[in-house]
Protein backbone atom coordinates (compact mmCIF):
# COMPACT_ATOMS: atom_id res chain seq x y z
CA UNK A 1 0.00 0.00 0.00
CA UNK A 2 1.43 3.28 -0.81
CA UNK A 3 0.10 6.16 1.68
CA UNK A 4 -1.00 9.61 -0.04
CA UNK A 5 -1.99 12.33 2.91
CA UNK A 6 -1.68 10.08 5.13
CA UNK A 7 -4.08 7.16 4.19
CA UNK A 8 -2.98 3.72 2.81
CA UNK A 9 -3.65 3.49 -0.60
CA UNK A 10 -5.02 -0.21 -1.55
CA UNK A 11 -3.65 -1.25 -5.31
CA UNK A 12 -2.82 -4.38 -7.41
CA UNK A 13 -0.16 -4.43 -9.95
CA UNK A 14 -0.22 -6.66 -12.28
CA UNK A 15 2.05 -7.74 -15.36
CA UNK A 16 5.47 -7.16 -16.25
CA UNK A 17 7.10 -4.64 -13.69
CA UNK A 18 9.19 -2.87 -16.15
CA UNK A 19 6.44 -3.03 -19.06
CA UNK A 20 4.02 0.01 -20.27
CA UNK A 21 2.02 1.38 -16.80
CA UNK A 22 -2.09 1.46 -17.41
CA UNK A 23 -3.45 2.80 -14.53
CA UNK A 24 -7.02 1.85 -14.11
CA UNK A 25 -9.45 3.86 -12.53
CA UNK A 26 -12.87 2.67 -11.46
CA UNK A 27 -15.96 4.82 -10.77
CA UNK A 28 -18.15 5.85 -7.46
CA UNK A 29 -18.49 3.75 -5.14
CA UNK A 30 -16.82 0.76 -6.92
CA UNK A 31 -12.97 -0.28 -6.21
CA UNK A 32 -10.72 -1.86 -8.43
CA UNK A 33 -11.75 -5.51 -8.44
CA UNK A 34 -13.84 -4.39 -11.12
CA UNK A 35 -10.86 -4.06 -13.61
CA UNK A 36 -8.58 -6.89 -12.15
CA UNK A 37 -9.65 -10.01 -14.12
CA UNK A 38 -10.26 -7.81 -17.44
CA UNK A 39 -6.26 -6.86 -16.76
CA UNK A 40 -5.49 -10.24 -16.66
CA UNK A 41 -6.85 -11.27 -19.47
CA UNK A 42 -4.86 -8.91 -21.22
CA UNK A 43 -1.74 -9.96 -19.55
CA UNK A 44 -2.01 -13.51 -19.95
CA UNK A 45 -4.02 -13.91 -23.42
CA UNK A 46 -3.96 -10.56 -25.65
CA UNK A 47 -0.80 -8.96 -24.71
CA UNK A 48 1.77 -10.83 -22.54
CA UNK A 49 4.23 -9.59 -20.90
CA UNK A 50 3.43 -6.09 -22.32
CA UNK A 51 1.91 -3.90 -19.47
CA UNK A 52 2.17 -3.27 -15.99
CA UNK A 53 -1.38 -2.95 -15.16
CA UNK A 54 -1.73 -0.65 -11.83
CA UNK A 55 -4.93 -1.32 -9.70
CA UNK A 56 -5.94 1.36 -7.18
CA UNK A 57 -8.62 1.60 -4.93
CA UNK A 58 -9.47 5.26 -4.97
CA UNK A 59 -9.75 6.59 -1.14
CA UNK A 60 -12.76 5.17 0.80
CA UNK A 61 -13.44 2.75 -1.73
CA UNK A 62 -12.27 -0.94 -1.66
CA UNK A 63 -9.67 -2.15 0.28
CA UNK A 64 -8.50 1.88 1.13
CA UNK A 65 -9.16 3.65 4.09
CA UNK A 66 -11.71 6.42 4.45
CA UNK A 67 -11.15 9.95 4.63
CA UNK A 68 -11.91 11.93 7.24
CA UNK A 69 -13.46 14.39 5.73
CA UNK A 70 -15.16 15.01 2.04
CA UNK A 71 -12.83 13.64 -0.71
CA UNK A 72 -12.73 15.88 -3.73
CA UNK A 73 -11.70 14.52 -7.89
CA UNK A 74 -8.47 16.93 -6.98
CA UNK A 75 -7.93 14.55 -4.26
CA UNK A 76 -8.50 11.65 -6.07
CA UNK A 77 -6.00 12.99 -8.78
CA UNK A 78 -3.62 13.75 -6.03
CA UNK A 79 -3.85 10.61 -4.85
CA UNK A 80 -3.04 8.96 -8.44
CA UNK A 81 -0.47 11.14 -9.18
CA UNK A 82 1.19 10.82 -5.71
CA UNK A 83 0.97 6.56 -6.02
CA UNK A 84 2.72 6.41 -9.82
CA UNK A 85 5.22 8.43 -8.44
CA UNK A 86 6.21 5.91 -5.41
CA UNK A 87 6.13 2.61 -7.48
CA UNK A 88 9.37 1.11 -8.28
């Protein structure tokens, strides 16, 4: 889990760890189970070894923790921008 302001940010990766990253990014009030087997699909059968597929569960969605207060698409984007940056 990577931590942006402060709150653990659940994610899969999936793939090759030095292929193309896709970031996948579900919508309200899913989490990112919704794009995992579609992901590996594409890993295993259409394009192998080609992508690193990244997995996030946005903030109070999923497998992450809650916010405290509102959470705001800036936040969200924050919180995306802040968990590419900290892969390896």
């Amino acid at each position: 889990m990577i931590a942006p302001s402060h709150l653990p940010l659940a994610h899969v990766t999936l793939g090759r760890a030095s292929g193309e990253p896709v970031l996948y990014v579900h919508g309200f009030p899913l989490s990112g189970e919704l794009w995992v087997e579609g992901a590996r699909r594409i890993d295993e059968a259409l394009l192998p070894g080609r992508f690193r597929h990244i997995i996030p569960d946005l903030r109070g969605m999923g497998r992450s923790q809650a916010p405290s207060d509102v959470a705001t698409i800036p936040d969200y984007t924050d919180d995306l921008i802040h968990l590419l940056s900290h892969l390896d």
